[in-house]
Each structure stands twice: as C-alpha cells, then as structure tokens.
PDB file of N, CA and C in Angstrom:
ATOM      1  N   UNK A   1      -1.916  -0.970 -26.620  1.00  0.00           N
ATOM      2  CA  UNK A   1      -2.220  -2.215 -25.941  1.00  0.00           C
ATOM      3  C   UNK A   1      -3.166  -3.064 -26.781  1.00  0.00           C
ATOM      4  N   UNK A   2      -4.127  -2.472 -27.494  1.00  0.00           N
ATOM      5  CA  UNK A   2      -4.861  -3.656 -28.302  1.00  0.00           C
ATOM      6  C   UNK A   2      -4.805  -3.896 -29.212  1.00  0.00           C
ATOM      7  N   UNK A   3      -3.665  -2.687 -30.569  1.00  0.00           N
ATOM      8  CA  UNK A   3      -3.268  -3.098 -31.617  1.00  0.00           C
ATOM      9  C   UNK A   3      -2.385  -4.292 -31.286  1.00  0.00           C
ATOM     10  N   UNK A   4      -1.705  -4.100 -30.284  1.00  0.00           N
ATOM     11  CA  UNK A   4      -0.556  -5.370 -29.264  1.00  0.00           C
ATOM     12  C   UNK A   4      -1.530  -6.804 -29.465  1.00  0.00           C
ATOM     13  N   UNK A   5      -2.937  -6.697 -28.484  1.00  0.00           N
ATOM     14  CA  UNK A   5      -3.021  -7.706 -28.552  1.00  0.00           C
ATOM     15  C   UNK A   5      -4.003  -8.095 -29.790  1.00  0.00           C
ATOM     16  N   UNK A   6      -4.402  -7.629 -30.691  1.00  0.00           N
ATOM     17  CA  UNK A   6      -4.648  -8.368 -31.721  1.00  0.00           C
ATOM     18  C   UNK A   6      -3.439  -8.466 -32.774  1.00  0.00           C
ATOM     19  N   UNK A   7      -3.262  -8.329 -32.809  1.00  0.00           N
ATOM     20  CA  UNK A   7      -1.779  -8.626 -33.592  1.00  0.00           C
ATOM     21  C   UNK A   7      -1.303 -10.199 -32.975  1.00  0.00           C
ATOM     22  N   UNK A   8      -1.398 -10.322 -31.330  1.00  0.00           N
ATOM     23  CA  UNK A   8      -0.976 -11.469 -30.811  1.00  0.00           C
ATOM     24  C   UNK A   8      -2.054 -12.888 -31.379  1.00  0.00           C
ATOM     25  N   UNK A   9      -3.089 -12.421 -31.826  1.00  0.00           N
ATOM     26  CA  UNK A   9      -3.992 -13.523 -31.958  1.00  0.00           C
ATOM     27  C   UNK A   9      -3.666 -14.163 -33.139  1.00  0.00           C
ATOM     28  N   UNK A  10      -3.579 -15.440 -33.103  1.00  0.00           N
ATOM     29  CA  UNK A  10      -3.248 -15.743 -34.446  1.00  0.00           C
ATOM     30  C   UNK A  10      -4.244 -16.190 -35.329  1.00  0.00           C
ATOM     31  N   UNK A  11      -3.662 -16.206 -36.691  1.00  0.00           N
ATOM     32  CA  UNK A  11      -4.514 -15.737 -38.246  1.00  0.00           C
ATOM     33  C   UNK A  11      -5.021 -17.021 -38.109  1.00  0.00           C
ATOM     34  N   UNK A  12      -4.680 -18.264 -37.802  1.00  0.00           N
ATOM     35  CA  UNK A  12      -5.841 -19.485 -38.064  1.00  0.00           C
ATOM     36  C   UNK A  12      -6.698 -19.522 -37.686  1.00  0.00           C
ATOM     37  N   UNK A  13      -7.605 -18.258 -36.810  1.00  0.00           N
ATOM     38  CA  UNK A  13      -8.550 -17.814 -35.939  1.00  0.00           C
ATOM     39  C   UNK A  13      -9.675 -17.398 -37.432  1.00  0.00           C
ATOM     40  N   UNK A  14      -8.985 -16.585 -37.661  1.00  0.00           N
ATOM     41  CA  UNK A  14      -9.819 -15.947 -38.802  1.00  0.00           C
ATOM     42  C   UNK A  14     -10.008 -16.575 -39.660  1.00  0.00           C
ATOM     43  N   UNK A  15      -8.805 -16.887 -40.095  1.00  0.00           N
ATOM     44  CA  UNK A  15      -8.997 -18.045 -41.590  1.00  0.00           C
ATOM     45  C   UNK A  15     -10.082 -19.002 -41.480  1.00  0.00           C
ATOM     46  N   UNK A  16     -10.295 -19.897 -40.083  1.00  0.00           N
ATOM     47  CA  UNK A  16     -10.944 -20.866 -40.173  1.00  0.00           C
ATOM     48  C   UNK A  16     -12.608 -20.473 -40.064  1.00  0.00           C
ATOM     49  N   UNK A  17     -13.038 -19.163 -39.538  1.00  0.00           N
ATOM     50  CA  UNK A  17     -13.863 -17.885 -39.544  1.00  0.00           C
ATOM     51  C   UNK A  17     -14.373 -17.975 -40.692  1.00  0.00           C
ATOM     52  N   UNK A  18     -13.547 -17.901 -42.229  1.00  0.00           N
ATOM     53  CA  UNK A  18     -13.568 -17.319 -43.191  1.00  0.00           C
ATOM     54  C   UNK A  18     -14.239 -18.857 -43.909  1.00  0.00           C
ATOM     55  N   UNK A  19     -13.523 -19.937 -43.746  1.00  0.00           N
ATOM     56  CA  UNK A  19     -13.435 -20.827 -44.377  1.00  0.00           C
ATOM     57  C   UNK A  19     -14.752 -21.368 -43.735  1.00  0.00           C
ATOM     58  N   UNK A  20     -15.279 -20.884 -42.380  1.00  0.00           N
ATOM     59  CA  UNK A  20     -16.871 -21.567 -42.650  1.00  0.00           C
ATOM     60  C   UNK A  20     -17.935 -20.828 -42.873  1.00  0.00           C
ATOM     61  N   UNK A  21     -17.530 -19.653 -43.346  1.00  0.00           N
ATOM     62  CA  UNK A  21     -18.402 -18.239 -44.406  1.00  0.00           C
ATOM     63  C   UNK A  21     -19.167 -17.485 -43.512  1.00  0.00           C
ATOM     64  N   UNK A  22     -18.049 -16.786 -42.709  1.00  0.00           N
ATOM     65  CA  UNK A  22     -18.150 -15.439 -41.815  1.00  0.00           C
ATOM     66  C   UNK A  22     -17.827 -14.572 -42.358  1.00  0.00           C
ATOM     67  N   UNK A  23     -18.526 -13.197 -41.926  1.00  0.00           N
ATOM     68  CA  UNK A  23     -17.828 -11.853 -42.841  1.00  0.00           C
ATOM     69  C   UNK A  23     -16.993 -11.186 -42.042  1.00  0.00           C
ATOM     70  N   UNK A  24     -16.296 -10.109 -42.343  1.00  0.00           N
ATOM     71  CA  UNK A  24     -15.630  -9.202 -41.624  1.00  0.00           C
ATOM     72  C   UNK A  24     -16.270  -8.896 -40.572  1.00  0.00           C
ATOM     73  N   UNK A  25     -17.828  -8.277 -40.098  1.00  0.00           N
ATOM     74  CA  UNK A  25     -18.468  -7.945 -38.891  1.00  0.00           C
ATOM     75  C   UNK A  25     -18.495  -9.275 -38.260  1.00  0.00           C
ATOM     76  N   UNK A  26     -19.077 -10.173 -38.405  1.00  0.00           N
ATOM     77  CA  UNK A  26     -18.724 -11.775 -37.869  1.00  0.00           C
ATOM     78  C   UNK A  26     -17.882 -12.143 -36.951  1.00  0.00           C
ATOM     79  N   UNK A  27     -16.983 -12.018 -37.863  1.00  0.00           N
ATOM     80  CA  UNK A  27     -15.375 -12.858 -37.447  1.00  0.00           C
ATOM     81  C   UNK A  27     -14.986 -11.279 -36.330  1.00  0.00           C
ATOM     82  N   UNK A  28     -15.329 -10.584 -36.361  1.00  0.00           N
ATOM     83  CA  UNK A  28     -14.854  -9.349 -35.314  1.00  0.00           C
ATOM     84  C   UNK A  28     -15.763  -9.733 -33.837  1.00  0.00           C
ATOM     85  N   UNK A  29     -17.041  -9.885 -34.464  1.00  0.00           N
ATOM     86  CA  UNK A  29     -18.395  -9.312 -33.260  1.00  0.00           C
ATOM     87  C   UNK A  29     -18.584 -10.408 -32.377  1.00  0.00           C
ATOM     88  N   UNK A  30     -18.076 -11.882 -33.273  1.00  0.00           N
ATOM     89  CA  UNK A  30     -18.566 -13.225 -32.499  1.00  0.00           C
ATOM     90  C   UNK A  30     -17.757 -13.804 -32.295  1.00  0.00           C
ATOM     91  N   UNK A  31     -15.839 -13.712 -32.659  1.00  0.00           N
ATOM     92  CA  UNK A  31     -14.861 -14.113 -32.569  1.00  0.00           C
ATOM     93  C   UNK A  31     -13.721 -13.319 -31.711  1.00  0.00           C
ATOM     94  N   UNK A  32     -13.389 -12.422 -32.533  1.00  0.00           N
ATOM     95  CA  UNK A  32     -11.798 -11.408 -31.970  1.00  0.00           C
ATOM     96  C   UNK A  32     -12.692 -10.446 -30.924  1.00  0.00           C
ATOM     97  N   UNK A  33     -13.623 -10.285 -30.996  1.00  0.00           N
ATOM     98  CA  UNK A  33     -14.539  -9.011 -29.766  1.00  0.00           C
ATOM     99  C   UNK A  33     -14.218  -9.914 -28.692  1.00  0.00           C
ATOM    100  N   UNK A  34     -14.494 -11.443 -28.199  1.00  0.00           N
ATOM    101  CA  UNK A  34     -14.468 -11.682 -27.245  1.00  0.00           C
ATOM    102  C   UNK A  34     -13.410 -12.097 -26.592  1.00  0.00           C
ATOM    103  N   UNK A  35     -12.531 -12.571 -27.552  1.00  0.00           N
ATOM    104  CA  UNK A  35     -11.299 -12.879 -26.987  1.00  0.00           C
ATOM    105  C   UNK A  35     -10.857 -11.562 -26.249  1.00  0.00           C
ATOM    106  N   UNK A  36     -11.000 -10.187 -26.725  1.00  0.00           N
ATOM    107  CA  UNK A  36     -10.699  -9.349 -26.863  1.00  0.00           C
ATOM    108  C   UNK A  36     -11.087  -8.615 -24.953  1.00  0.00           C
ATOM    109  N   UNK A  37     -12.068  -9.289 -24.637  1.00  0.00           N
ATOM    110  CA  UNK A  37     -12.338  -8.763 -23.264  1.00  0.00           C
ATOM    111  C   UNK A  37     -11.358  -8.455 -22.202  1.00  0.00           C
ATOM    112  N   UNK A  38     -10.248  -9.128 -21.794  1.00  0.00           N
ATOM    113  CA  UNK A  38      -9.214  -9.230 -21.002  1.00  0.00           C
ATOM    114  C   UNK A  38      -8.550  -7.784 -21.087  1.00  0.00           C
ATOM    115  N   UNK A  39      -8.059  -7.571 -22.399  1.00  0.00           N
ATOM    116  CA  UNK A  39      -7.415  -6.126 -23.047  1.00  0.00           C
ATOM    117  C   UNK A  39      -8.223  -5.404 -23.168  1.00  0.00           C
ATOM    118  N   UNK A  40      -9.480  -5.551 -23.345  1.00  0.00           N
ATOM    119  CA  UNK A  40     -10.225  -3.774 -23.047  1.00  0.00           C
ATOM    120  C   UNK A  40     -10.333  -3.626 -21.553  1.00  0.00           C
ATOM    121  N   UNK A  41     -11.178  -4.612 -20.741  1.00  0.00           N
ATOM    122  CA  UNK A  41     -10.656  -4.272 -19.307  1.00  0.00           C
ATOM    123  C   UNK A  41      -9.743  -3.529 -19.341  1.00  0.00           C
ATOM    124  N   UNK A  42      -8.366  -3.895 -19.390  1.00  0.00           N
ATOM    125  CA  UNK A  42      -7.355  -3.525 -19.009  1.00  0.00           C
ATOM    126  C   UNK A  42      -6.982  -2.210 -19.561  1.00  0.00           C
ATOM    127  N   UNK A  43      -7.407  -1.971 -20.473  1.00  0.00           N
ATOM    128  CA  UNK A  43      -7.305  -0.678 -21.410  1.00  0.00           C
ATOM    129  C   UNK A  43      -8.442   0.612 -20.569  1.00  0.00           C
ATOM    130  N   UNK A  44      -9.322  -0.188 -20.065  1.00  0.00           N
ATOM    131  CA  UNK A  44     -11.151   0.402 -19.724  1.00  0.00           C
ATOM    132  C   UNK A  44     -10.000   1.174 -18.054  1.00  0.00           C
ATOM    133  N   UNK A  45      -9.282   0.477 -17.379  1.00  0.00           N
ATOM    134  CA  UNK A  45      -8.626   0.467 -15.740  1.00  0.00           C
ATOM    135  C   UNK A  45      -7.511   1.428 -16.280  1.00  0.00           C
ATOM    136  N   UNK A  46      -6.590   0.980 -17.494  1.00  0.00           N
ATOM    137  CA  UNK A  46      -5.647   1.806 -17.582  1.00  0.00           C
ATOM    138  C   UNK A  46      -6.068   3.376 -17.641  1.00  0.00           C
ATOM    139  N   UNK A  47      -7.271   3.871 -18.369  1.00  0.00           N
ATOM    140  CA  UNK A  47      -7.874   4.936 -18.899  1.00  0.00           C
ATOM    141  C   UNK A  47      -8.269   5.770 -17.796  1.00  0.00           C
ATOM    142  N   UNK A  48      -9.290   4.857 -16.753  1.00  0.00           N
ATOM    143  CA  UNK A  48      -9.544   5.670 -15.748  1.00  0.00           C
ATOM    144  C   UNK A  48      -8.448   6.216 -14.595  1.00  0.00           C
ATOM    145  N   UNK A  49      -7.436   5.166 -14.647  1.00  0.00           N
ATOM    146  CA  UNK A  49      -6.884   5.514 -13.976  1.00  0.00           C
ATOM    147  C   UNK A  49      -5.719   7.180 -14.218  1.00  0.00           C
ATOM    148  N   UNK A  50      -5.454   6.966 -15.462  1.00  0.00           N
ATOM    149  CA  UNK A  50      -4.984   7.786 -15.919  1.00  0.00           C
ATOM    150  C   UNK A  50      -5.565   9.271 -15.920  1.00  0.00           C
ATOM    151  N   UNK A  51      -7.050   8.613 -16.462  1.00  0.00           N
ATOM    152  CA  UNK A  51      -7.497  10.385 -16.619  1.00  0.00           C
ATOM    153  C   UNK A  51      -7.865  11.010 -14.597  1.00  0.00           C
ATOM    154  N   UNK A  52      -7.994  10.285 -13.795  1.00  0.00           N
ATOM    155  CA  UNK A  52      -8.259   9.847 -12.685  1.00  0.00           C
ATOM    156  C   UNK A  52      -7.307  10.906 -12.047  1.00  0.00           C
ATOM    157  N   UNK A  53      -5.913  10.698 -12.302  1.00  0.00           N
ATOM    158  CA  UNK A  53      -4.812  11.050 -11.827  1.00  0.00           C
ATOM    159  C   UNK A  53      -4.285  12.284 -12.890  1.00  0.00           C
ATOM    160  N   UNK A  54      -5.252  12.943 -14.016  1.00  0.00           N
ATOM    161  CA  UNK A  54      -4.495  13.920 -14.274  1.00  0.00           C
ATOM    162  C   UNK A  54      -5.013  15.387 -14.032  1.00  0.00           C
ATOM    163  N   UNK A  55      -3.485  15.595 -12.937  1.00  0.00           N
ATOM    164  CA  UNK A  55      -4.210  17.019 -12.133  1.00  0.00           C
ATOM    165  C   UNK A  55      -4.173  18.045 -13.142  1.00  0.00           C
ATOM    166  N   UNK A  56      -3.279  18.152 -13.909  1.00  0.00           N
ATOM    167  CA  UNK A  56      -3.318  19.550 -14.893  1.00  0.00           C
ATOM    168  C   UNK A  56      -5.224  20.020 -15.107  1.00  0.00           C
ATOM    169  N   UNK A  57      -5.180  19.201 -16.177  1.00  0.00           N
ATOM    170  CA  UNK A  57      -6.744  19.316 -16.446  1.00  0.00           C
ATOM    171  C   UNK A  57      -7.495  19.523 -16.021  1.00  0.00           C
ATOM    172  N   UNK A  58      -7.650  18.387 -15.107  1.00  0.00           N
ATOM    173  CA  UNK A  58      -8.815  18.934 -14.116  1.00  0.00           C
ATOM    174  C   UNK A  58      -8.792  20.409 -13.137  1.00  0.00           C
ATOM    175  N   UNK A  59      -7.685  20.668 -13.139  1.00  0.00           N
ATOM    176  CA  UNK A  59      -7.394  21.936 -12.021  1.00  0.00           C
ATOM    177  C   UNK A  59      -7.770  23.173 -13.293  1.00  0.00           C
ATOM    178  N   UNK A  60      -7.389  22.921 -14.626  1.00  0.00           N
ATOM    179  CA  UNK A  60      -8.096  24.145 -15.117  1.00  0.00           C
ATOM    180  C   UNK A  60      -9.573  23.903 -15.519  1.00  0.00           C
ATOM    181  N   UNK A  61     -10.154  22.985 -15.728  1.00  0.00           N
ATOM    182  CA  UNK A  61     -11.759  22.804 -16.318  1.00  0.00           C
ATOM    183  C   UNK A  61     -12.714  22.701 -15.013  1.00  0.00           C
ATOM    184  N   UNK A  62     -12.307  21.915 -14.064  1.00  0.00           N
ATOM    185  CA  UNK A  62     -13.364  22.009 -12.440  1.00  0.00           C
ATOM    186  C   UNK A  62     -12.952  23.474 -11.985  1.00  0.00           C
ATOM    187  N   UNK A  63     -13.667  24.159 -11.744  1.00  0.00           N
ATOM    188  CA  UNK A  63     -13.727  25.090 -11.126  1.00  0.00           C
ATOM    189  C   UNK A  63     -14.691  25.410  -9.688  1.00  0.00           C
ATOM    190  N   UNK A  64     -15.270  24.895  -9.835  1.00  0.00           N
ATOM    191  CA  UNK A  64     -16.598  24.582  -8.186  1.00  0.00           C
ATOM    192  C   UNK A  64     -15.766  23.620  -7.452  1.00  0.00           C
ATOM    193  N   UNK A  65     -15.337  23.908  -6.600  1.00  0.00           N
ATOM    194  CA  UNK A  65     -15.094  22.764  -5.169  1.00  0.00           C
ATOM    195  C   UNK A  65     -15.897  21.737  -5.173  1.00  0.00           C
ATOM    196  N   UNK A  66     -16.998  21.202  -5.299  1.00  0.00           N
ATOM    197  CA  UNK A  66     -17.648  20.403  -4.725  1.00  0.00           C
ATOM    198  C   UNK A  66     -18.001  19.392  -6.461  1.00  0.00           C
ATOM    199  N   UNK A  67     -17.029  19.858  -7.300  1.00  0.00           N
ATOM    200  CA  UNK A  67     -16.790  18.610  -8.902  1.00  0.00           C
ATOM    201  C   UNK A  67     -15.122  18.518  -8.754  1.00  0.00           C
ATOM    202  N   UNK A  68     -14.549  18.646  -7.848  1.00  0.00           N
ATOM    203  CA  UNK A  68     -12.923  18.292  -7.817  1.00  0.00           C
ATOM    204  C   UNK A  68     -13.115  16.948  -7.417  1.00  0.00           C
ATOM    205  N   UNK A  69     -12.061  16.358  -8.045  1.00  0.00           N
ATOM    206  CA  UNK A  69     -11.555  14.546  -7.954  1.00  0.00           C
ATOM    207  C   UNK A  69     -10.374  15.154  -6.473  1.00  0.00           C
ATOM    208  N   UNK A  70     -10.349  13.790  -6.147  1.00  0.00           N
ATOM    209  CA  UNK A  70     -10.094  13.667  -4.677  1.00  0.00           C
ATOM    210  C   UNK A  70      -8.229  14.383  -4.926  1.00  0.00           C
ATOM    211  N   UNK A  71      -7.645  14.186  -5.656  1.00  0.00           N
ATOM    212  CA  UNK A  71      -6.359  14.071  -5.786  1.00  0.00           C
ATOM    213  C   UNK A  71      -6.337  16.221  -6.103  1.00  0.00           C
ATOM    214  N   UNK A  72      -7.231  16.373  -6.922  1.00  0.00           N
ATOM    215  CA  UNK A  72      -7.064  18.053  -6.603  1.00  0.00           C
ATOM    216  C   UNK A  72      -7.724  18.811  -5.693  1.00  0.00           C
ATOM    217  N   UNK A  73      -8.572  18.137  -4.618  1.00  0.00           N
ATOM    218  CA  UNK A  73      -8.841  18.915  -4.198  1.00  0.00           C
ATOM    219  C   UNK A  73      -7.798  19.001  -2.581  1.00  0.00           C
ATOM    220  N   UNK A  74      -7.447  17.353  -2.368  1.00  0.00           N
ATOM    221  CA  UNK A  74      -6.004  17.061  -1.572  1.00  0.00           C
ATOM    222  C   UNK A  74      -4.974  18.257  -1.939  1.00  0.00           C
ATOM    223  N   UNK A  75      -4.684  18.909  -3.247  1.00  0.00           N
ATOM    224  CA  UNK A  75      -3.455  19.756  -3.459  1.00  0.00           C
ATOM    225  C   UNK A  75      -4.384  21.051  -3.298  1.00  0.00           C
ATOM    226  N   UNK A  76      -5.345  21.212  -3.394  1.00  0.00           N
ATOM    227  CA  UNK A  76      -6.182  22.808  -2.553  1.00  0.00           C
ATOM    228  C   UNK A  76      -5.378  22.817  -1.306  1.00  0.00           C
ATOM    229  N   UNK A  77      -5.749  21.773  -0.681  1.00  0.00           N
ATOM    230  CA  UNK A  77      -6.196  21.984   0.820  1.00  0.00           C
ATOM    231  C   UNK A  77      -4.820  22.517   1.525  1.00  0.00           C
ATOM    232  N   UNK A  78      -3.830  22.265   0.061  1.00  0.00           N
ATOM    233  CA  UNK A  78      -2.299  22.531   0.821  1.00  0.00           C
ATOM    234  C   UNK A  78      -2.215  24.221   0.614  1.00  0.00           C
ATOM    235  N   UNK A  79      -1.668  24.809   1.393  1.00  0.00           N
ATOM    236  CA  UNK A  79      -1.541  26.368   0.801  1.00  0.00           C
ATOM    237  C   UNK A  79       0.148  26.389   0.160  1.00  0.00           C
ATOM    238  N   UNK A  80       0.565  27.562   0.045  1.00  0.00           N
ATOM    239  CA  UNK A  80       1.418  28.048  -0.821  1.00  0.00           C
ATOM    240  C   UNK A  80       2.820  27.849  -0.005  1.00  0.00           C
ATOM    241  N   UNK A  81       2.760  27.942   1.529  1.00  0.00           N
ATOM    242  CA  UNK A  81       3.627  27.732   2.240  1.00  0.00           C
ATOM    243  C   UNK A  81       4.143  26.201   2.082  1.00  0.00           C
ATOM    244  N   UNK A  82       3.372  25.537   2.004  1.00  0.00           N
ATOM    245  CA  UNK A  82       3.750  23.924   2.028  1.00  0.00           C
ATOM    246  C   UNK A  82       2.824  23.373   3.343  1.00  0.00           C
ATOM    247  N   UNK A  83       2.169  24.430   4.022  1.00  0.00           N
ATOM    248  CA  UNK A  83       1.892  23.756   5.490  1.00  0.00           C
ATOM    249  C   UNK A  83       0.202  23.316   4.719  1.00  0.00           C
ATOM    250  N   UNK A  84      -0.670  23.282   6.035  1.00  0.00           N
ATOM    251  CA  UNK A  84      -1.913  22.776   5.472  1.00  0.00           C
ATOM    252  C   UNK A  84      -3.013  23.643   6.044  1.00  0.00           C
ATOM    253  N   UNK A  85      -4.066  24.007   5.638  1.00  0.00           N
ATOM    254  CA  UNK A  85      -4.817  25.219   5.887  1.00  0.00           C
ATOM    255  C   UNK A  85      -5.991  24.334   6.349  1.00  0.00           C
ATOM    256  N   UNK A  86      -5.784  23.652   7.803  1.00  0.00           N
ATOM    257  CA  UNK A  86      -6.997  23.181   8.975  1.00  0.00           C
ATOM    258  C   UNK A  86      -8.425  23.861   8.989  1.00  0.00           C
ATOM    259  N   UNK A  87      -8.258  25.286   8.786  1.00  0.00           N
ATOM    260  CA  UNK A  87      -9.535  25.673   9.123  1.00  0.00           C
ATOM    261  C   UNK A  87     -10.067  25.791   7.855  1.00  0.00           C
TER     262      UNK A  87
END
C-alpha cells in the first residue's frame, strides 16, 4: 500500500524540492512524510486490524485467560461439541 502510494506521487514534487536545495531527508521529512499521512493511517487500521483478528497466534502465545483478545477468548467459551459452556 505505500510503495503504491508513493509511486502515485508525482516526480515534479521532488524535482521542484531539489531545485530549491532540499536534501534527501528534506524532501522526505517536510514533503512526501506528509502527504504520506492518509496511507499510513490506513496502513496503521489495516495492521491492527489484521493482527487483531489473527486467532492462530494469539491462541498459541496468550496463554492466561485474562491477556486473550476478545475474538479468542469468544472461540474458548465454545466447547468441542459446538454447544456453549454457560457455566
């Protein structure tokens, strides 16, 4: 997603960067960084959500009940039958 969107930005951005004697950290930190906010959000939401939702992992590294994310401890609560263990 953000090689995507810098790639989308176009080079007269930089060039004109260059041409009023910015350096590489410059033209990144005070130029393409900010444009750049929209796509890390989105990268920052895609991430959590992802790691958020992945039960593998977490079902082998949490081991204490009370550090399970909501989504494994929902598949505890189910037992082996398929029914749901109330008490």
């Amino acid at each position: 997603l953000m090689v995507q969107f810098f790639r989308s930005l176009p080079a007269e951005l930089e060039e004109a960067a260059r041409l009023d004697g910015a350096g590489h950290a410059r033209i990144f930190l005070q130029i393409m960084l900010p444009m750049a906010t929209p796509a890390l959000a989105t990268t920052a939401i895609f991430t959590f959500i992802w790691t958020w939702n992945d039960f593998f992992r977490q079902l082998i590294f949490l081991t204490k009940p009370d550090k399970q994310t909501v989504p494994l401890a929902l598949r505890t609560f189910v037992d082996a039958t398929g029914g749901s263990s109330w008490g």
